[in-house]
C-alpha atoms as a PDB file:
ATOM      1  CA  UNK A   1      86.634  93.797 113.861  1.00  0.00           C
ATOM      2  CA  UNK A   2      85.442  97.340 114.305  1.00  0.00           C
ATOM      3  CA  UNK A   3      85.335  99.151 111.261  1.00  0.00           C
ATOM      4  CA  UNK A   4      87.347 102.375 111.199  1.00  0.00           C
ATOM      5  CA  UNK A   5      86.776 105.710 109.411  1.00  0.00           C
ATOM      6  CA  UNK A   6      90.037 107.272 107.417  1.00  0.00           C
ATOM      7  CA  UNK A   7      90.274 110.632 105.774  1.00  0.00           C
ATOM      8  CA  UNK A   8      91.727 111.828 102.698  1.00  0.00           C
ATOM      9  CA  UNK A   9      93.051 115.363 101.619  1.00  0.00           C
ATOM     10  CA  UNK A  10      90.985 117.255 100.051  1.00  0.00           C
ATOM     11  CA  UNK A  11      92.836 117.648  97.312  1.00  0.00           C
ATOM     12  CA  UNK A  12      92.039 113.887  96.435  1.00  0.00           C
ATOM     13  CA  UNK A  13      88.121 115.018  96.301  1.00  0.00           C
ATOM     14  CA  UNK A  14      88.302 117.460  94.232  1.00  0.00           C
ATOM     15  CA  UNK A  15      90.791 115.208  91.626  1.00  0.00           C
ATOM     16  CA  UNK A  16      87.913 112.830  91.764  1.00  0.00           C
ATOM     17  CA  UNK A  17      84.990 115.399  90.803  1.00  0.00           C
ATOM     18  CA  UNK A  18      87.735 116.567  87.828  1.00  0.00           C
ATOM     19  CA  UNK A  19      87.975 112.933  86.542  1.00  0.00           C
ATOM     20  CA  UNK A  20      83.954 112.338  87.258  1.00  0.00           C
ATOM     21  CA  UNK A  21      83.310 114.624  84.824  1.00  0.00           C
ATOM     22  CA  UNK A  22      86.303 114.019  82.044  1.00  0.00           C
ATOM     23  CA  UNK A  23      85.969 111.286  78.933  1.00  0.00           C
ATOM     24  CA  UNK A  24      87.836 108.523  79.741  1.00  0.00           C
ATOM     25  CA  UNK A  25      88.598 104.929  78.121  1.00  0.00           C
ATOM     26  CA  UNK A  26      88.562 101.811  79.686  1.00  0.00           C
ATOM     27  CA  UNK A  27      89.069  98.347  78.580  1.00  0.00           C
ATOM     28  CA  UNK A  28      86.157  96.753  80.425  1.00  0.00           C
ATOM     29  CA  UNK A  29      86.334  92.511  80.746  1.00  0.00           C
ATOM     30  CA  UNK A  30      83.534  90.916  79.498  1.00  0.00           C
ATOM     31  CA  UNK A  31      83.051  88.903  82.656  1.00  0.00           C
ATOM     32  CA  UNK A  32      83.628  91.498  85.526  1.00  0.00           C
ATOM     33  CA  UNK A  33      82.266  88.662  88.485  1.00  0.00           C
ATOM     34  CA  UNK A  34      84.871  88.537  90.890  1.00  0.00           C
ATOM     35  CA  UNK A  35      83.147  85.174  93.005  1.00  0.00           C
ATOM     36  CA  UNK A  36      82.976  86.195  96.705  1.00  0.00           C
ATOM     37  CA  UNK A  37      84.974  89.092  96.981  1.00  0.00           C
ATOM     38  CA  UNK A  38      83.401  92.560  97.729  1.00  0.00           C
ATOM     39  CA  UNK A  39      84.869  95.094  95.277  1.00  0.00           C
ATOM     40  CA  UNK A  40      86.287  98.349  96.388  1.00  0.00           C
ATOM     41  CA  UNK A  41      86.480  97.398 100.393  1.00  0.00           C
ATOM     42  CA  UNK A  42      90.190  97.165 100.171  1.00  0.00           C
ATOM     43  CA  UNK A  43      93.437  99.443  99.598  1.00  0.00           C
ATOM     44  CA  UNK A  44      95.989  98.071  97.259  1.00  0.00           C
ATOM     45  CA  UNK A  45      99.210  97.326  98.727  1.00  0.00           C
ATOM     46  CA  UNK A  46     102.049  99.993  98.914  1.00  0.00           C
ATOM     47  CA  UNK A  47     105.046 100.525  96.576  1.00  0.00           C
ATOM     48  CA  UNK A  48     107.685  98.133  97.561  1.00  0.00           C
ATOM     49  CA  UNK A  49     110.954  97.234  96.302  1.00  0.00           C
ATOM     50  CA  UNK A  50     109.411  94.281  94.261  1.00  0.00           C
ATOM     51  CA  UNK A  51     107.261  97.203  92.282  1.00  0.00           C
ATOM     52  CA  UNK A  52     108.977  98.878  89.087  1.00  0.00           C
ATOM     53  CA  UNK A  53     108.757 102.161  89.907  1.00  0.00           C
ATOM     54  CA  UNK A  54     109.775 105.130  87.101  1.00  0.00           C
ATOM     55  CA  UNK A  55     110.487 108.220  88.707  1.00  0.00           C
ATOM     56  CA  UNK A  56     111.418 109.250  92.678  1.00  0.00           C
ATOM     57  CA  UNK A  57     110.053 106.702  95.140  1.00  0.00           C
ATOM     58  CA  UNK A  58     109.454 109.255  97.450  1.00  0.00           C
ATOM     59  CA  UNK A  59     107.698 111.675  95.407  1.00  0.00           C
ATOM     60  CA  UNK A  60     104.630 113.006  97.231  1.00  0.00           C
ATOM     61  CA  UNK A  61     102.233 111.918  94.147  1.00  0.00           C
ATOM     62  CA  UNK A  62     102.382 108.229  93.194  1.00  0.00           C
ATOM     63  CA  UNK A  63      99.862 106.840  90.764  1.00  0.00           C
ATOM     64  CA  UNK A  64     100.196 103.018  90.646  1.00  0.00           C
ATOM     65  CA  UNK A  65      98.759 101.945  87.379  1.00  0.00           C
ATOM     66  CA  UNK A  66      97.264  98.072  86.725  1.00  0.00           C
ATOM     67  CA  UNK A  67      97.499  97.457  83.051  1.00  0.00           C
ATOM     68  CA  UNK A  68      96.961  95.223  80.023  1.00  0.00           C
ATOM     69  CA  UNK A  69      99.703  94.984  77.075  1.00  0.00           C
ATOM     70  CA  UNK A  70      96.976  94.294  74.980  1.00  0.00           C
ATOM     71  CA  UNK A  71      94.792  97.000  75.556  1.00  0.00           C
ATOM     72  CA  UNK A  72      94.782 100.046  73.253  1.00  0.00           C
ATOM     73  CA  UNK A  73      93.877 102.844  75.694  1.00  0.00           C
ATOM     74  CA  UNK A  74      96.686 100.984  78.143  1.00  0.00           C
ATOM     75  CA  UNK A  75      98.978 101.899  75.001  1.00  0.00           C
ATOM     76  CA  UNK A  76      97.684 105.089  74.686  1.00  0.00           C
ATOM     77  CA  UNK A  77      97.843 106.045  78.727  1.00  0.00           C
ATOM     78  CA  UNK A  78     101.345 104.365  78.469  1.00  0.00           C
ATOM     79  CA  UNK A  79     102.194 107.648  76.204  1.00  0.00           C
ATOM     80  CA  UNK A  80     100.187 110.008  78.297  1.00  0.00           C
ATOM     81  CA  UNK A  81     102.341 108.739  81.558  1.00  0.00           C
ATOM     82  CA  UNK A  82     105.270 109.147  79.698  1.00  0.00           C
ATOM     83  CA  UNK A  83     104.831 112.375  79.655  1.00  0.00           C
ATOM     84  CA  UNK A  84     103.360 113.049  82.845  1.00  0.00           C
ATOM     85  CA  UNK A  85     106.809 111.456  84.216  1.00  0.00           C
ATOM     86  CA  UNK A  86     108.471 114.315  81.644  1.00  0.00           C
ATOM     87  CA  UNK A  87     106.784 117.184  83.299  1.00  0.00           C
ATOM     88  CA  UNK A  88     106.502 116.052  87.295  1.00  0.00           C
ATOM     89  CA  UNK A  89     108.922 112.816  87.032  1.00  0.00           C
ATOM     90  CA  UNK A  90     112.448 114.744  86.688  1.00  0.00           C
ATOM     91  CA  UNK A  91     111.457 117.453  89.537  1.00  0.00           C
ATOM     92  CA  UNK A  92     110.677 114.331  91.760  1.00  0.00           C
ATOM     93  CA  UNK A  93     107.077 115.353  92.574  1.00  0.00           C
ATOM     94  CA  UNK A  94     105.083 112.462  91.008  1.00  0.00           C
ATOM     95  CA  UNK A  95     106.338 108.487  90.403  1.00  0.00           C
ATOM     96  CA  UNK A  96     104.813 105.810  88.011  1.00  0.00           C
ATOM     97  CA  UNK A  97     104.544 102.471  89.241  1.00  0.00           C
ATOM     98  CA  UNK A  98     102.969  99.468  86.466  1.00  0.00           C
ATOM     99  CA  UNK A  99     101.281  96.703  87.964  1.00  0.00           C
ATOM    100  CA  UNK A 100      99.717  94.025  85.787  1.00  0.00           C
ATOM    101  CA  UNK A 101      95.816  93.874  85.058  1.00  0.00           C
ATOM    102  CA  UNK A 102      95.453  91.112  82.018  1.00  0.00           C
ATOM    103  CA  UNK A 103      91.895  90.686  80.788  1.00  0.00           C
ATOM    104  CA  UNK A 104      91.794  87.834  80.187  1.00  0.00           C
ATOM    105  CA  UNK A 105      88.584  87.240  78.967  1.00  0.00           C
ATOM    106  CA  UNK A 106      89.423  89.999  75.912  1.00  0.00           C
ATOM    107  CA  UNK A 107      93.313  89.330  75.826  1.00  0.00           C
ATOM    108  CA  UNK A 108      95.104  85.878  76.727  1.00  0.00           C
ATOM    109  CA  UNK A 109      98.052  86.766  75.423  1.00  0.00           C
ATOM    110  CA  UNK A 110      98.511  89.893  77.971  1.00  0.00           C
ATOM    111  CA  UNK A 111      99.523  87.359  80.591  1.00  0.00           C
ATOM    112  CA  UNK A 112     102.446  85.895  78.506  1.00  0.00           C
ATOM    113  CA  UNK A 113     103.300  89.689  78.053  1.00  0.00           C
ATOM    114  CA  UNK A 114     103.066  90.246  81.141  1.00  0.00           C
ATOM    115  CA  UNK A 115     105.012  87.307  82.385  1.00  0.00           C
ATOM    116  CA  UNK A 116     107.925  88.118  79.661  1.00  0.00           C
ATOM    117  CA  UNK A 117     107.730  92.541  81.127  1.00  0.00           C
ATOM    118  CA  UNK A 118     108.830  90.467  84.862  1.00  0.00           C
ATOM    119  CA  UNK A 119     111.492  88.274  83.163  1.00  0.00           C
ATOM    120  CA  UNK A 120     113.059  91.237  81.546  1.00  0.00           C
ATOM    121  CA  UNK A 121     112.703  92.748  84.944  1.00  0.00           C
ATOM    122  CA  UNK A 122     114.568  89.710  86.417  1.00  0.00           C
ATOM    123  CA  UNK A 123     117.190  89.647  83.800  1.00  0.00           C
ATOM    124  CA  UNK A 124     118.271  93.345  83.331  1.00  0.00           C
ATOM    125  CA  UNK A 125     116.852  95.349  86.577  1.00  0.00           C
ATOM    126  CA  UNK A 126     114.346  97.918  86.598  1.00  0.00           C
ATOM    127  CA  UNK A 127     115.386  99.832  83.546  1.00  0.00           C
ATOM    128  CA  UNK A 128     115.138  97.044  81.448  1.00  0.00           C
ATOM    129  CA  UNK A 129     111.066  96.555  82.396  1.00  0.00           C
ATOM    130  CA  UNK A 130     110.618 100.039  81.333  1.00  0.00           C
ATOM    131  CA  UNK A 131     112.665  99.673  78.398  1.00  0.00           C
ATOM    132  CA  UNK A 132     110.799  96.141  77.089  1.00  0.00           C
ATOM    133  CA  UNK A 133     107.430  97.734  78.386  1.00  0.00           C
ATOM    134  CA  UNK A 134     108.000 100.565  76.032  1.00  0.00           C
ATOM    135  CA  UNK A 135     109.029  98.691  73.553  1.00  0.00           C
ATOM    136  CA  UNK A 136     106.239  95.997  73.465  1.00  0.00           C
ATOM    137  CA  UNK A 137     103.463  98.641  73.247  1.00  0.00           C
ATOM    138  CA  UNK A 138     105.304 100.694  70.532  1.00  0.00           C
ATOM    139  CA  UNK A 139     105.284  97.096  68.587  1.00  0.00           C
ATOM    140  CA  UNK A 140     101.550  95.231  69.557  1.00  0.00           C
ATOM    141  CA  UNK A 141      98.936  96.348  67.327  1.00  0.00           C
ATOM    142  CA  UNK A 142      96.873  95.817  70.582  1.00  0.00           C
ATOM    143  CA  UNK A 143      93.525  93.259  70.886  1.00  0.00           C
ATOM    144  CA  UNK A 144      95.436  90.219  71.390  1.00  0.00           C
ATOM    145  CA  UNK A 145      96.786  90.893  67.748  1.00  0.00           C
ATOM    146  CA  UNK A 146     100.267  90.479  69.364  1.00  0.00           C
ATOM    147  CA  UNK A 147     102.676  87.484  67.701  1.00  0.00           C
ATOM    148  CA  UNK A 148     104.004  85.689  71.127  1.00  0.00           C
ATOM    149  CA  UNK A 149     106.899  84.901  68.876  1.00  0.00           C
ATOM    150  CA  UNK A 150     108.032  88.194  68.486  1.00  0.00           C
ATOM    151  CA  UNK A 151     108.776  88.176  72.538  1.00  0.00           C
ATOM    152  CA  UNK A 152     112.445  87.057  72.468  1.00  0.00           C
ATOM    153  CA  UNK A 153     113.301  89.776  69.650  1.00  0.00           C
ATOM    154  CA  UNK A 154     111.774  92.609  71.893  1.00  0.00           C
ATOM    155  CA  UNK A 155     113.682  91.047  75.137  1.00  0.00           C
ATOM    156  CA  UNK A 156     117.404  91.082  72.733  1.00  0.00           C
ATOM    157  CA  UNK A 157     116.510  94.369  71.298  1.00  0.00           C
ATOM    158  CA  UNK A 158     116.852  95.992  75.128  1.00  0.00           C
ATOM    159  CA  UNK A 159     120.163  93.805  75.218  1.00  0.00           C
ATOM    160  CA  UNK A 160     118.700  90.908  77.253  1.00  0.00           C
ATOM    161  CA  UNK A 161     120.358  87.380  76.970  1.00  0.00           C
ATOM    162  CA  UNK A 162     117.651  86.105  74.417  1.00  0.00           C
ATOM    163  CA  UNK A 163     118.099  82.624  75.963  1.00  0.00           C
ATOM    164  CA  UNK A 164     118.220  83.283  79.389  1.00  0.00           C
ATOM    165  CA  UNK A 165     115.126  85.211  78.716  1.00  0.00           C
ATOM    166  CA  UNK A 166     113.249  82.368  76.797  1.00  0.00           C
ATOM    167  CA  UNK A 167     114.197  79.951  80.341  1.00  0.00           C
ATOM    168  CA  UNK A 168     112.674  82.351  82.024  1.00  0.00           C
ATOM    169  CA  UNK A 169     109.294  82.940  80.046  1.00  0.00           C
ATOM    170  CA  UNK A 170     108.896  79.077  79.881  1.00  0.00           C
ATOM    171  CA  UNK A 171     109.360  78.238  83.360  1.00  0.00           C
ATOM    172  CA  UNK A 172     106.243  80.281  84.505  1.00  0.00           C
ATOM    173  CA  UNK A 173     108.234  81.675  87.842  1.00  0.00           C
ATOM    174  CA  UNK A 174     106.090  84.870  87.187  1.00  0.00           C
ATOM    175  CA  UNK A 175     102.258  83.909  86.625  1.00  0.00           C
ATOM    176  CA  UNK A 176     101.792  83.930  90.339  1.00  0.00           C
ATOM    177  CA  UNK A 177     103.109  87.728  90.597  1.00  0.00           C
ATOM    178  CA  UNK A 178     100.752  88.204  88.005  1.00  0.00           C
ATOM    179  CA  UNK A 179      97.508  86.647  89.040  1.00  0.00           C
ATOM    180  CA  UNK A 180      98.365  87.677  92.642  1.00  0.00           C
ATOM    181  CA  UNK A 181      97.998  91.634  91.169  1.00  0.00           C
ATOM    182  CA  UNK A 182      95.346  90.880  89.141  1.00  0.00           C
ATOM    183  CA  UNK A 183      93.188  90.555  92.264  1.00  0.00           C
ATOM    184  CA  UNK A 184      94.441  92.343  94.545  1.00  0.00           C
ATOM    185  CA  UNK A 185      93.358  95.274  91.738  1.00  0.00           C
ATOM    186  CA  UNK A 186      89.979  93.342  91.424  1.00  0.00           C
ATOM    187  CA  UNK A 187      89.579  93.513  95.198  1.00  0.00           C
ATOM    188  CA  UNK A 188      90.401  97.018  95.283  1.00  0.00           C
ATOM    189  CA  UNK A 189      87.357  98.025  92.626  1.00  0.00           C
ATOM    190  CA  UNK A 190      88.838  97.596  89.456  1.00  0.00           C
ATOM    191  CA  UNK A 191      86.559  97.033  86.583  1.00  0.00           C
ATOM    192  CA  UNK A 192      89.033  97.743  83.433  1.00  0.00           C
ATOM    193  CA  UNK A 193      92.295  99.049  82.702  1.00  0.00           C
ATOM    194  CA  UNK A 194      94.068 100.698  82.823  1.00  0.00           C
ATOM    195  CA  UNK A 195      93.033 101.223  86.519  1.00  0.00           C
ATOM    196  CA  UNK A 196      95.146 103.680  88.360  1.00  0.00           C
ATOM    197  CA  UNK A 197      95.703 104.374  91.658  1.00  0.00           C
ATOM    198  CA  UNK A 198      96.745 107.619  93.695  1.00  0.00           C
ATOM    199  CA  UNK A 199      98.691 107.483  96.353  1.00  0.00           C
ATOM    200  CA  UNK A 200      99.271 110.653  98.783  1.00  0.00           C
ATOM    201  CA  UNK A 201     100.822 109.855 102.126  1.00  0.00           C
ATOM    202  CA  UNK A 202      99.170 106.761 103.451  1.00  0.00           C
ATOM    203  CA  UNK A 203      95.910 107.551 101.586  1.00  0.00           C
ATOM    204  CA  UNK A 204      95.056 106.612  98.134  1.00  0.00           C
ATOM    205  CA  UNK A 205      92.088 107.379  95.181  1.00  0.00           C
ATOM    206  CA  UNK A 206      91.134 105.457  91.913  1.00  0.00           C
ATOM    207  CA  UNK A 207      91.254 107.078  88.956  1.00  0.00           C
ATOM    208  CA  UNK A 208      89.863 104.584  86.428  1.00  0.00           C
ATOM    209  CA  UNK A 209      90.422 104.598  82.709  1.00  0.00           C
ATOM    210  CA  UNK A 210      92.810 106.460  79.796  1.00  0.00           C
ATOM    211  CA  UNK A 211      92.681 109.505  81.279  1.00  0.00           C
ATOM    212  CA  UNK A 212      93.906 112.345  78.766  1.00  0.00           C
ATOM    213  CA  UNK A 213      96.880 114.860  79.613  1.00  0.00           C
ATOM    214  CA  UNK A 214      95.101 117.384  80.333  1.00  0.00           C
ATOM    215  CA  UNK A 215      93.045 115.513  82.897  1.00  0.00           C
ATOM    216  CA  UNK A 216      96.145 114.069  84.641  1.00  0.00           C
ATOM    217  CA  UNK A 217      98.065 117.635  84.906  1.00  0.00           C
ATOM    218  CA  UNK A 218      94.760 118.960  86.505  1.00  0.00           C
ATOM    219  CA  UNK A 219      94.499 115.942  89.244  1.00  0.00           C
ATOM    220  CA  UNK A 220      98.835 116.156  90.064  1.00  0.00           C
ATOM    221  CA  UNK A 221      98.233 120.180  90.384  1.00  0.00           C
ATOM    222  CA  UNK A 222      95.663 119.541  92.915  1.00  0.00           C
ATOM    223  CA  UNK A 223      97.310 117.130  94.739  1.00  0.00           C
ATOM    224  CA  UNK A 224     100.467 118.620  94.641  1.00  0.00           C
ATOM    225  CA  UNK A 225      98.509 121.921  95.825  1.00  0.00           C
ATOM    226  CA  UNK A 226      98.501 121.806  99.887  1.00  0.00           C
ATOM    227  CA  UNK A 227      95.670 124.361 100.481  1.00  0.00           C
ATOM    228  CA  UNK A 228      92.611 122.813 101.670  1.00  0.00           C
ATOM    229  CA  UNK A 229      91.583 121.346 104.720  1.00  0.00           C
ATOM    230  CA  UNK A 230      88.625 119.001 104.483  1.00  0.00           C
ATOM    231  CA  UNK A 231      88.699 115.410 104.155  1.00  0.00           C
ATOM    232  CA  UNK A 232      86.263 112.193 103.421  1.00  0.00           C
ATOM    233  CA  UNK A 233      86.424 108.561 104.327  1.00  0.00           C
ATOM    234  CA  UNK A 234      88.925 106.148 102.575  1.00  0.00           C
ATOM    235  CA  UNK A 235      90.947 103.505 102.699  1.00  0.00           C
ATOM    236  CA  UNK A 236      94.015 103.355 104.016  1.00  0.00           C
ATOM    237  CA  UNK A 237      97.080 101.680 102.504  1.00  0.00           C
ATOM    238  CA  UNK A 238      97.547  98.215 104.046  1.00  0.00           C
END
């Protein structure tokens, strides 16, 4: 197939050369092979009704984030989006949507986490993933340091049927969603979470790592900005 060339805005460039030259943290696997699949070649998919979403879906700034319960800057960006989604979420100009990214290698237990965040999701809507999200990286001390255990009191503490719940965690239903965004992120060049991903339009932008505050507010103001005309090649949502 012939290859085809895509632009950007411009405004996505110039968020790129902010983050190139900002500290960030990233929780990097120790094993970051990913077998016979080119990294970075491919767009991740777009926000869909199967995606929990905080914020207006049709905000013009989207930033899907691919994280790890068990990773401490993924607790500490968890924060920083929560208040990104304070400043830009209630005007309807920017939307969070989580996707999972479990380490594996570092954390094993993120992808029971993970598994228990869609079960909560299953049991008490959309609201309730936030609200057991939240609550599960205000209580792990992070670095697969997590009691599994603890799971059901989290899932009853956001009023969730604590058996229902527990059917759900131990039938599994979810570790296909999982894995399934777990390489569709690998695919798409991520090398550690959290990895997040802008999405203007139909065009998107990585921005990789804990990015601080003041970081973030700088990339949304650009984006959200509409002056500029120049573009670059990307990939285009699928």
């Amino acid at each position: 197939m012939e290859d085809k060339k895509y632009t950007i805005p411009a405004a996505i460039v110039i968020a790129g050369l902010i983050i190139a030259g900002a500290l960030y943290m990233v929780n990097q696997p120790s094993d970051t092979s990913t077998g016979d699949t080119e990294r970075g070649t491919v767009a991740v998919p777009a926000v869909s009704a199967d995606d929990h979403i905080l914020g207006n879906p049709d905000a013009k700034v989207v930033i899907v984030e691919y994280s790890d319960f068990e990773c401490p800057f993924c607790k500490n960006f968890h924060s920083t989006m929560h208040a990104i989604m304070n400043e830009y979420g209630t005007g309807g100009e920017v939307a969070w949507v989580y996707r999972h990214f479990p380490i594996v290698s570092r954390h094993p237990k993120a992808v029971t986490q993970a598994e228990a965040s869609e079960c909560a999701a299953e049991l008490g809507g959309n609201q309730a993933f936030w609200d057991f999200a939240d609550e599960l990286y205000r209580t792990t001390p992070g670095n697969n340091q997590f009691d599994l255990t603890k799971l059901p009191e989290i899932a009853t503490s956001v009023g969730l049927d604590e058996g229902a719940f527990n059917e759900c965690l131990e039938s599994g239903r979810y570790r296909e969603k999982v894995q399934r965004q777990y390489e569709e992120v690998v695919a798409a060049g991520g090398r550690g979470t959290p990895h997040n991903v802008v999405i203007v339009g139909d065009q998107q932008a990585p921005i990789e790592g804990a990015q601080p505050i003041e970081v973030m507010r700088r990339v949304i103001e650009t984006l959200l900005d509409d002056s500029g005309a120049q573009s670059i090649p990307a990939v285009p949502i699928q």
